[in-house]
C-alpha atoms as a PDB file:
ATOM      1  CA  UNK A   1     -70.215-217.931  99.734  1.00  0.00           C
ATOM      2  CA  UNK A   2     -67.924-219.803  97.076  1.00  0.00           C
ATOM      3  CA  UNK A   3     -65.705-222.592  97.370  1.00  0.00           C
ATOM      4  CA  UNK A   4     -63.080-221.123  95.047  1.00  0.00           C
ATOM      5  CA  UNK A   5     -60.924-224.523  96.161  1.00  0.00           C
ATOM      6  CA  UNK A   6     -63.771-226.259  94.238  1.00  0.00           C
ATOM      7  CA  UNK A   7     -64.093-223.990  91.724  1.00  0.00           C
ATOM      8  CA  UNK A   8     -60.009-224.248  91.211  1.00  0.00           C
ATOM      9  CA  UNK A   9     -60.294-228.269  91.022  1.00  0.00           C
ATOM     10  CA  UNK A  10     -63.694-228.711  89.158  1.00  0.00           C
ATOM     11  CA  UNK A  11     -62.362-230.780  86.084  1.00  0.00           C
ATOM     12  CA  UNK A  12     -63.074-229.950  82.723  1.00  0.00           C
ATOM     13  CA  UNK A  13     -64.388-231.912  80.339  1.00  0.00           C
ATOM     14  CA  UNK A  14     -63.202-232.417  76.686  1.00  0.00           C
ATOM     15  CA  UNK A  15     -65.383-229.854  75.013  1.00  0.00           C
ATOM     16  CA  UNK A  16     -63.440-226.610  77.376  1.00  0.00           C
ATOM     17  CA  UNK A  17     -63.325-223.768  75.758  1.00  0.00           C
ATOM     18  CA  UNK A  18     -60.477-221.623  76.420  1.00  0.00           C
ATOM     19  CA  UNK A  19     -59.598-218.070  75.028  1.00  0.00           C
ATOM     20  CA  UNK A  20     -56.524-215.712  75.919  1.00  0.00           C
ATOM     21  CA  UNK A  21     -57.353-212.165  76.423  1.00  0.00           C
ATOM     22  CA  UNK A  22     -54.641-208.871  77.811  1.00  0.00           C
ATOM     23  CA  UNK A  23     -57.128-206.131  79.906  1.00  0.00           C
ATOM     24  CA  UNK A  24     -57.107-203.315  77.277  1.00  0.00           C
ATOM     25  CA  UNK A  25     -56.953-199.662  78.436  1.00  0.00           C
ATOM     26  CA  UNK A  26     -60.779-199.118  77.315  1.00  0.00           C
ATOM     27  CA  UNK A  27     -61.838-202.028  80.012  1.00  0.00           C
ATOM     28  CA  UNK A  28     -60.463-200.395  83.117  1.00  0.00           C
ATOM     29  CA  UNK A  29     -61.543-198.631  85.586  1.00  0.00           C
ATOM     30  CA  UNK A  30     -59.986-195.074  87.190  1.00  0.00           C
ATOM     31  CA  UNK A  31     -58.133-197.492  89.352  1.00  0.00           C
ATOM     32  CA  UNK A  32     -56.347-199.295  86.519  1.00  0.00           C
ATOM     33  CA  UNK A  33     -58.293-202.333  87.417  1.00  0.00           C
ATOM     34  CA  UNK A  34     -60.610-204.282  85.177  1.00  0.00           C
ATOM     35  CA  UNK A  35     -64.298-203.316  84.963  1.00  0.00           C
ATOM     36  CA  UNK A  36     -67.049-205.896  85.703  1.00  0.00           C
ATOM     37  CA  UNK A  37     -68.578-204.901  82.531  1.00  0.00           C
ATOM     38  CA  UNK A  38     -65.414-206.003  80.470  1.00  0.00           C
ATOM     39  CA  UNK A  39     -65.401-209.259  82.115  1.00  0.00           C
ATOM     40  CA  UNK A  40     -69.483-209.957  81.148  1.00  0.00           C
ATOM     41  CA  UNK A  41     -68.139-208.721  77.614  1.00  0.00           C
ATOM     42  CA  UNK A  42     -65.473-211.526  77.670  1.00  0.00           C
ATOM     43  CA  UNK A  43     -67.563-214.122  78.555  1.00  0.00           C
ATOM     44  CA  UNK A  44     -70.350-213.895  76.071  1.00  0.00           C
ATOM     45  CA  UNK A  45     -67.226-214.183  73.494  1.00  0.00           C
ATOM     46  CA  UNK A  46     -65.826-216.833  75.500  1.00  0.00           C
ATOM     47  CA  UNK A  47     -69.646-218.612  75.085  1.00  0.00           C
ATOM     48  CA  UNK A  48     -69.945-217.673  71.234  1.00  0.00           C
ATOM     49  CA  UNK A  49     -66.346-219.027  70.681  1.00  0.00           C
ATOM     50  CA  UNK A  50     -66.966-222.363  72.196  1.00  0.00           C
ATOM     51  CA  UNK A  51     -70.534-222.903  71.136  1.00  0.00           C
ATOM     52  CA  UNK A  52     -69.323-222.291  67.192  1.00  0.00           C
ATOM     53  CA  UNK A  53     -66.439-224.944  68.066  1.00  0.00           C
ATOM     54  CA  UNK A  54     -69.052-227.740  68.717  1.00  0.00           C
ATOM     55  CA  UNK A  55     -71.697-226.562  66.049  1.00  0.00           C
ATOM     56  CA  UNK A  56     -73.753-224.926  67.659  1.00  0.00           C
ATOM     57  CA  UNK A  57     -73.609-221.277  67.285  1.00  0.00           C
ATOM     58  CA  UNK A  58     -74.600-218.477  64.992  1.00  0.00           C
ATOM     59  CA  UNK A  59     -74.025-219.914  62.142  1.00  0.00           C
ATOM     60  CA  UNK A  60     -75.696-223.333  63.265  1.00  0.00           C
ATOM     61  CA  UNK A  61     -79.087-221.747  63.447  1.00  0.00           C
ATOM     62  CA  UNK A  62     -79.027-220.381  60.013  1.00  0.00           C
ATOM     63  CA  UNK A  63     -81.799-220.728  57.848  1.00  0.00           C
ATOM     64  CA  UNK A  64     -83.781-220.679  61.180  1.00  0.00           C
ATOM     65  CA  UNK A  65     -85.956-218.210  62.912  1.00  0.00           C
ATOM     66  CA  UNK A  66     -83.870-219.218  66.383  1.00  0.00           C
ATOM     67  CA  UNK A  67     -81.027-217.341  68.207  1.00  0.00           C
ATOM     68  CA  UNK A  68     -79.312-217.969  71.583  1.00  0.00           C
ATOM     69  CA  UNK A  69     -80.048-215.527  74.462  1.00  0.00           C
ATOM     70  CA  UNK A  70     -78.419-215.170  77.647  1.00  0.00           C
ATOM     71  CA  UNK A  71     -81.431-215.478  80.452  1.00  0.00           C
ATOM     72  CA  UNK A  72     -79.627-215.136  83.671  1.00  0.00           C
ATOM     73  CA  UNK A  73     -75.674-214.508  84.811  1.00  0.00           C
ATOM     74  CA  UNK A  74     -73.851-214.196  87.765  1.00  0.00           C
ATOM     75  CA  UNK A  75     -70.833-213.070  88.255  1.00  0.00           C
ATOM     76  CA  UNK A  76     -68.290-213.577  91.340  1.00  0.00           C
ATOM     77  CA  UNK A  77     -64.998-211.697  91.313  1.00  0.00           C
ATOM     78  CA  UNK A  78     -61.638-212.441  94.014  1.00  0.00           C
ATOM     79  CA  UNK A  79     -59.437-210.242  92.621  1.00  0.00           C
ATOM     80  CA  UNK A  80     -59.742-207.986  89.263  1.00  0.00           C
ATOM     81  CA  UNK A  81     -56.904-208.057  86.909  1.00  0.00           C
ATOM     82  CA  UNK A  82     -54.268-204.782  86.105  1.00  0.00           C
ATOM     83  CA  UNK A  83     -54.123-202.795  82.953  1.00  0.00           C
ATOM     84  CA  UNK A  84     -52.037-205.277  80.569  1.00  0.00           C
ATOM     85  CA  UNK A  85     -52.555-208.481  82.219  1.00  0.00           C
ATOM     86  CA  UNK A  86     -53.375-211.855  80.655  1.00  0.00           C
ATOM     87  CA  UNK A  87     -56.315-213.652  81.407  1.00  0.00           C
ATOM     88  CA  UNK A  88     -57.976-216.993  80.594  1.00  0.00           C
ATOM     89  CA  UNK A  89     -61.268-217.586  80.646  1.00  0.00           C
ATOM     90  CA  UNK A  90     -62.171-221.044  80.563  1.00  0.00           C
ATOM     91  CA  UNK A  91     -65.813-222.120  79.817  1.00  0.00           C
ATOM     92  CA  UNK A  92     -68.448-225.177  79.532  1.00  0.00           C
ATOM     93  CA  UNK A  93     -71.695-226.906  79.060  1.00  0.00           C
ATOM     94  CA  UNK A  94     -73.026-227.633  82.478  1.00  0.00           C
ATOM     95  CA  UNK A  95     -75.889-229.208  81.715  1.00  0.00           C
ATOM     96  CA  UNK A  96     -80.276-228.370  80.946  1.00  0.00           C
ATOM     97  CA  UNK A  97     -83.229-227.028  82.255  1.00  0.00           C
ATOM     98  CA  UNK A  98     -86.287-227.427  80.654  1.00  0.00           C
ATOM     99  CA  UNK A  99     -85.906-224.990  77.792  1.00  0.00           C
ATOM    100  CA  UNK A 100     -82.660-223.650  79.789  1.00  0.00           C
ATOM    101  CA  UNK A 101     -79.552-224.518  79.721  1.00  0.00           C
ATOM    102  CA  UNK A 102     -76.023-223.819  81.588  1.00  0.00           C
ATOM    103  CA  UNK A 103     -72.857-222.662  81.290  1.00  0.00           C
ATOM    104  CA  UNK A 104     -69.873-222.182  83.945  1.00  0.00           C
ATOM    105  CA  UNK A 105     -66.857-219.911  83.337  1.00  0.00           C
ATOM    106  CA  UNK A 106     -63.724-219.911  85.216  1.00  0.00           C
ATOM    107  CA  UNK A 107     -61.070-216.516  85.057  1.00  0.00           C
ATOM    108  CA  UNK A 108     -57.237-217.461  85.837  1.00  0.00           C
ATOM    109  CA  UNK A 109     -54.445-215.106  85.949  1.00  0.00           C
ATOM    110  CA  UNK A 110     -51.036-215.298  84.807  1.00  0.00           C
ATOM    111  CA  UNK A 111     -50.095-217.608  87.955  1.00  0.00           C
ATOM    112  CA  UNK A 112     -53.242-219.765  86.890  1.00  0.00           C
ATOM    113  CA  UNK A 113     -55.262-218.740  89.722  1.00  0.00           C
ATOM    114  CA  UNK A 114     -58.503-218.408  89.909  1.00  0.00           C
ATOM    115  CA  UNK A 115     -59.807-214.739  89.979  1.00  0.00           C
ATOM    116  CA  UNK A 116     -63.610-214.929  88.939  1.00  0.00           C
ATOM    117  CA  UNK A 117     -66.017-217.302  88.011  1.00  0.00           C
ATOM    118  CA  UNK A 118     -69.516-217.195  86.638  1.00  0.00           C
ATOM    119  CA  UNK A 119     -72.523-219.359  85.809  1.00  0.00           C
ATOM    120  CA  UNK A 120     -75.633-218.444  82.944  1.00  0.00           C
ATOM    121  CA  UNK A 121     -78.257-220.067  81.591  1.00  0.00           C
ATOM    122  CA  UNK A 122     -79.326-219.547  78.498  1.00  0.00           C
ATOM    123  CA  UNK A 123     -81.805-220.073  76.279  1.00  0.00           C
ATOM    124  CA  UNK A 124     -83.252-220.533  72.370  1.00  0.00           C
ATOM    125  CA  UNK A 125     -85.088-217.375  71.219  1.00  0.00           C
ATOM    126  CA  UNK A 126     -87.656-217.048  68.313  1.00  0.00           C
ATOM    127  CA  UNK A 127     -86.788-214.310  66.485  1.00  0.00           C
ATOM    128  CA  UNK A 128     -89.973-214.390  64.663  1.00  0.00           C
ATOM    129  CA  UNK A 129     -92.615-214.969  67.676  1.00  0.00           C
ATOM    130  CA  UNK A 130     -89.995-213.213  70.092  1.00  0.00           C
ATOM    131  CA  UNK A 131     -90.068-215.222  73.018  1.00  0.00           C
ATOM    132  CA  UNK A 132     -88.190-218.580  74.413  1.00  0.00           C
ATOM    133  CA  UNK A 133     -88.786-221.462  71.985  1.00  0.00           C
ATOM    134  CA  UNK A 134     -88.394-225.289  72.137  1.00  0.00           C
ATOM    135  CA  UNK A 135     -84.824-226.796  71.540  1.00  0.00           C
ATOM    136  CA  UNK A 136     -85.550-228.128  68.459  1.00  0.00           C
ATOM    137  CA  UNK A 137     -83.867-232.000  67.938  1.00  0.00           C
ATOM    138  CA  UNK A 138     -80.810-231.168  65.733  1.00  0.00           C
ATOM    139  CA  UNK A 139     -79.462-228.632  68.792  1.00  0.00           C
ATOM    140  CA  UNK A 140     -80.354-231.417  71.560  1.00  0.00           C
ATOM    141  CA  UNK A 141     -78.532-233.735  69.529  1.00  0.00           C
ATOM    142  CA  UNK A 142     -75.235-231.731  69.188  1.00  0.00           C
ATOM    143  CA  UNK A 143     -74.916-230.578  72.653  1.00  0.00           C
ATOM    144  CA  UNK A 144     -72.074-232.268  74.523  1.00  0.00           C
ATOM    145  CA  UNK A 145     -72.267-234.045  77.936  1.00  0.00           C
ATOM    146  CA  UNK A 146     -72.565-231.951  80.551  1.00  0.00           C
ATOM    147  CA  UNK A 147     -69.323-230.995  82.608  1.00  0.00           C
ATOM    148  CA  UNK A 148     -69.121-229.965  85.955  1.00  0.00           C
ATOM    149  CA  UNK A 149     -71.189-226.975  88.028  1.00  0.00           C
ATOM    150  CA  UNK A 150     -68.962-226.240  90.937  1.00  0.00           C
ATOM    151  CA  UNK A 151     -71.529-223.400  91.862  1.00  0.00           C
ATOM    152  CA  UNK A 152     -74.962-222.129  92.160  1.00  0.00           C
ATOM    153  CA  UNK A 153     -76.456-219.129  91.898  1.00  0.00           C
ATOM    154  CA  UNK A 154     -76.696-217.773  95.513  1.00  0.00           C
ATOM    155  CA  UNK A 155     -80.402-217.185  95.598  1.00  0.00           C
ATOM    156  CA  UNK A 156     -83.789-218.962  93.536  1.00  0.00           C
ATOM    157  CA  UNK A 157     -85.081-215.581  92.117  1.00  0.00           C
ATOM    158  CA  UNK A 158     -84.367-211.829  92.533  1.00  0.00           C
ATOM    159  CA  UNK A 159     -86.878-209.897  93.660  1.00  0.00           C
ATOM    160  CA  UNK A 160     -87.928-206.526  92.321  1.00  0.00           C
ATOM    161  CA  UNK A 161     -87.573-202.956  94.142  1.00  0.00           C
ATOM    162  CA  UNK A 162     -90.029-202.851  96.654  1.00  0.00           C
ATOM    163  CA  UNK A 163     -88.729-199.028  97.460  1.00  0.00           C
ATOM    164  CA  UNK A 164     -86.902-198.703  94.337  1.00  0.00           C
ATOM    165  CA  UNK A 165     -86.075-194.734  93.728  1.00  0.00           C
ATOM    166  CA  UNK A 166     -86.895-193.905  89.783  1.00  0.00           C
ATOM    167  CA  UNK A 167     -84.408-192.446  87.832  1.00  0.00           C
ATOM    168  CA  UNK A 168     -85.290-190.170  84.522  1.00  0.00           C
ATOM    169  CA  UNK A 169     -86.099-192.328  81.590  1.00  0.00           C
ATOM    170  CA  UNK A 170     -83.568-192.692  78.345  1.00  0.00           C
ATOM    171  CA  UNK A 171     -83.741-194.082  74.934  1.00  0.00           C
ATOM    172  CA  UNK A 172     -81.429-196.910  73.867  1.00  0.00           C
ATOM    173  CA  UNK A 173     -78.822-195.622  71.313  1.00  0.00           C
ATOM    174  CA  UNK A 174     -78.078-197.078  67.732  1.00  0.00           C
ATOM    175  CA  UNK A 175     -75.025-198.018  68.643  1.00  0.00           C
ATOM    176  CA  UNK A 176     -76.758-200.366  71.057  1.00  0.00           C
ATOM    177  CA  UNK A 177     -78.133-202.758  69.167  1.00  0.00           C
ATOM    178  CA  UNK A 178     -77.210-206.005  68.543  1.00  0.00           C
ATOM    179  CA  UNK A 179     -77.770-208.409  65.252  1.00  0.00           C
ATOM    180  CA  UNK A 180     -80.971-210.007  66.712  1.00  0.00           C
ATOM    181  CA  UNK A 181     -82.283-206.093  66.832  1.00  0.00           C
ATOM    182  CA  UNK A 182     -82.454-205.957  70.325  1.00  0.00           C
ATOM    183  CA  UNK A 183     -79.816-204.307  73.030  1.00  0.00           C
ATOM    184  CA  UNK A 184     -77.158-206.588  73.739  1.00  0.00           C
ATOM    185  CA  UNK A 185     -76.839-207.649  77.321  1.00  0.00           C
ATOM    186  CA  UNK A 186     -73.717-206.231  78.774  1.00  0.00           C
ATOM    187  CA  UNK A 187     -75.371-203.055  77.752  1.00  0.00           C
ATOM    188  CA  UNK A 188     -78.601-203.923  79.671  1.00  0.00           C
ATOM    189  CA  UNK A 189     -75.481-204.913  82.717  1.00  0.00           C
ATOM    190  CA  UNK A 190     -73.556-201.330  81.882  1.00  0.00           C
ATOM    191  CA  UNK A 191     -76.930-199.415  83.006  1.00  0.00           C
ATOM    192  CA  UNK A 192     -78.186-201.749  85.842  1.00  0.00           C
ATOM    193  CA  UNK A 193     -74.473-200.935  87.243  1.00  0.00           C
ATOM    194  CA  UNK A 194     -74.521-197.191  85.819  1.00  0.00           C
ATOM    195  CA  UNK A 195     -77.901-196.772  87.774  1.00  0.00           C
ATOM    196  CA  UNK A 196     -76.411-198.678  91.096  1.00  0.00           C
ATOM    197  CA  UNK A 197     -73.533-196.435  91.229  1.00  0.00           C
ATOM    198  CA  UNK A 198     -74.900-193.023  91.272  1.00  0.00           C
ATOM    199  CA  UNK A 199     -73.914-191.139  94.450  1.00  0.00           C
ATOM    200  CA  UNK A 200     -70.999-193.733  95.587  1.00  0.00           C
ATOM    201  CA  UNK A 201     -67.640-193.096  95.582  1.00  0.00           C
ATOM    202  CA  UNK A 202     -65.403-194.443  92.525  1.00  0.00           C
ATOM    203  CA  UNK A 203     -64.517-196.410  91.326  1.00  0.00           C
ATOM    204  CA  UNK A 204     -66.931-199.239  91.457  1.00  0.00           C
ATOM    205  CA  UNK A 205     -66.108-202.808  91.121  1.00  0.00           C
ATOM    206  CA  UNK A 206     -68.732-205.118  92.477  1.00  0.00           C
ATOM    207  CA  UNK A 207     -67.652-208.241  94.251  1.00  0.00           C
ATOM    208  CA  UNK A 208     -70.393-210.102  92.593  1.00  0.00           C
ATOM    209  CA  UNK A 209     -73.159-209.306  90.329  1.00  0.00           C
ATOM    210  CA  UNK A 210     -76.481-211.414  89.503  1.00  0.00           C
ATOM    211  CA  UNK A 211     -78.875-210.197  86.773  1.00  0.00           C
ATOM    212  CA  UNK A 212     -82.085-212.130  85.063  1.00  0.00           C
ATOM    213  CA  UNK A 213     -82.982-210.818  81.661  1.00  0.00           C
ATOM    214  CA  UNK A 214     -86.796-210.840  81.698  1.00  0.00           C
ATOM    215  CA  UNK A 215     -87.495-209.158  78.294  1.00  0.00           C
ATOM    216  CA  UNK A 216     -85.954-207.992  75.001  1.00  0.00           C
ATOM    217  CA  UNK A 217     -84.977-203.703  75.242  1.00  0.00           C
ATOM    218  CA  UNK A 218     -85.532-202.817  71.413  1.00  0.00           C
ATOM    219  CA  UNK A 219     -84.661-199.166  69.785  1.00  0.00           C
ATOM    220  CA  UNK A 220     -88.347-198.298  70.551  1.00  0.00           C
ATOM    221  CA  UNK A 221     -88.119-198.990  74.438  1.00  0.00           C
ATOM    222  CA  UNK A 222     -88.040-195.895  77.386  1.00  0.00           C
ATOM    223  CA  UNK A 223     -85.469-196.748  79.855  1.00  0.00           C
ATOM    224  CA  UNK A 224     -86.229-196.283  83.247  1.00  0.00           C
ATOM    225  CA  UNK A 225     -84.062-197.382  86.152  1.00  0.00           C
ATOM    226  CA  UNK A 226     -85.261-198.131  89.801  1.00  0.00           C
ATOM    227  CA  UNK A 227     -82.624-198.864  92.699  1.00  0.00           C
ATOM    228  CA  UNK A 228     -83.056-199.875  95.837  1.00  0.00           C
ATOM    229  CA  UNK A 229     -80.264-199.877  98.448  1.00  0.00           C
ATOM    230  CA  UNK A 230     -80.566-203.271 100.651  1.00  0.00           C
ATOM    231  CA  UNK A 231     -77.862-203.104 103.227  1.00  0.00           C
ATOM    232  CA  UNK A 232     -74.480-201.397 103.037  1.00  0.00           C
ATOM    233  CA  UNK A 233     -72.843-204.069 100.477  1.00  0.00           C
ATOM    234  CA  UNK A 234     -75.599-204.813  98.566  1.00  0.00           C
ATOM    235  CA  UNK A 235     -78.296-202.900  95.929  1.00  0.00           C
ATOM    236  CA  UNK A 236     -81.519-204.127  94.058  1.00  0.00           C
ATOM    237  CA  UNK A 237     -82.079-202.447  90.118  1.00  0.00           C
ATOM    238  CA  UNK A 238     -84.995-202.953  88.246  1.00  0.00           C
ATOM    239  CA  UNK A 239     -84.981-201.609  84.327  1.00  0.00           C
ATOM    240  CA  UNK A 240     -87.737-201.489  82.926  1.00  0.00           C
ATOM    241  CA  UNK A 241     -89.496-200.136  79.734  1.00  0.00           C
ATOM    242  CA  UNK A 242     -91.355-197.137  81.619  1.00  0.00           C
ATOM    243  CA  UNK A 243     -93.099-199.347  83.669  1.00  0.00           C
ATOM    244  CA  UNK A 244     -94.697-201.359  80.889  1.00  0.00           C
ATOM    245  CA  UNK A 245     -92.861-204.444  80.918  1.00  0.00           C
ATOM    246  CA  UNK A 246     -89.289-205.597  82.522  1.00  0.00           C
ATOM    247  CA  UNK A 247     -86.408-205.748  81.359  1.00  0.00           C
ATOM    248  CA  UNK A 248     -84.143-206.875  83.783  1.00  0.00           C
ATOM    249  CA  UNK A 249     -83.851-207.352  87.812  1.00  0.00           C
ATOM    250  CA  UNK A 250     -80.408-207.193  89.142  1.00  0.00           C
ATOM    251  CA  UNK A 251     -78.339-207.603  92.625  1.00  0.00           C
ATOM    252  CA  UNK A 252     -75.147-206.294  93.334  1.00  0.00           C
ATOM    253  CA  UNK A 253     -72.512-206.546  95.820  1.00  0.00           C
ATOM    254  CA  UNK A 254     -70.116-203.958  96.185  1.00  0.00           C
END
């Protein structure tokens, strides 16, 4: 469970970012509430935003063979915004890992309450070798002092399908691909939550969502989807690339 009244009160530290965005008609759902994959799209903006604010974005790595890629995110929702509404998403450094480090988000509403809040971790990715690299000492010495994690995620590890029902492969699209030549993760999110919601009533906005990105999905990949319904509230998807490597594992609440 979360302790929104410590997620409300956790105090920010100096290097907040903070960005003002209105729910656009393309980011709601049937209901004329927000979508959950709108909300992962606004915080990996949120994330590039602040990161380019304290050097250490995009444009930091240049002349590098390193990119930042989002290795795990959860996402826990109290109430989704209308059509029109103003939010502010409010995001920080939390802190390192090993080679991973974290960041916490926090969603307000017009009355500055707290609707959603999420945590990732993230990590430095050699475009080159294409896997997880070493923080190399110029990014260690940028990054800020850690603020505040008023949450966790809410289990150590997700576990794959065990009776996972296949769904019929696709190919990624053009369209999504991302700079690093790779598909961008709130696309990987759109089908883990595309596959989840086949055969259940619309429209579908999860009360939480946790997914682990366990490999790249290039133009190249086959797409397969495997679901698994745990309980009532709650479903297990595993993408993969036709069963030769994963791509993601996901759980979601409804």
């Amino acid at each position: 469970m979360i302790d929104w009244a410590k997620v409300d009160s956790a105090v920010a530290p100096p290097t907040l970012g903070q960005e003002i965005y209105h729910v656009r008609i393309s980011e709601i759902c049937p209901n004329g509430l927000f979508s959950i994959c709108s909300m992962a799209e606004y915080l990996q903006e949120s994330a590039f935003r602040n990161s380019s604010l304290l050097n250490l974005g995009m444009e930091a790595l240049n002349g590098t063979s390193l990119a930042w890629v989002l290795a795990r995110l959860a996402i826990f929702v109290r109430h989704y915004p209308h059509k029109g509404d103003a939010v502010a998403v409010e995001t920080w450094y939390a802190g390192i890992n090993g080679k991973f480090g974290n960041r916490f988000y926090r969603f307000r509403d017009e009355n500055n309450m707290v609707i959603a809040t999420a945590l990732s971790t993230f990590a430095l990715f050699d475009l080159n070798e294409r896997k997880i690299a070493e923080w190399p000492e110029f990014v260690q010495a940028r990054m800020p002092e850690a603020g505040p994690k008023p949450l966790d995620f809410q289990r150590r590890t997700i576990e794959k399908p065990l009776l996972g029902i296949p769904r019929e492969p696709f190919k990624p699209r053009l369209g999504d691909i991302d700079l690093y030549n790779h598909v961008n993760n709130t696309k990987l999110i759109e089908w883990a939550l595309s596959a989840a919601t086949e055969n259940v009533r619309h429209p579908f906005q999860p009360s939480a969502l946790d997914i682990v990105f366990r490999n790249e999905c290039t133009l190249d990949d086959s797409v397969q989807a495997e679901v698994e319904q745990l309980s009532e509230h709650d479903s297990c998807v595993l993408l993969s690339s036709y069963g030769q490597k994963e791509l993601i594992r996901a759980h979601i609440t409804r």
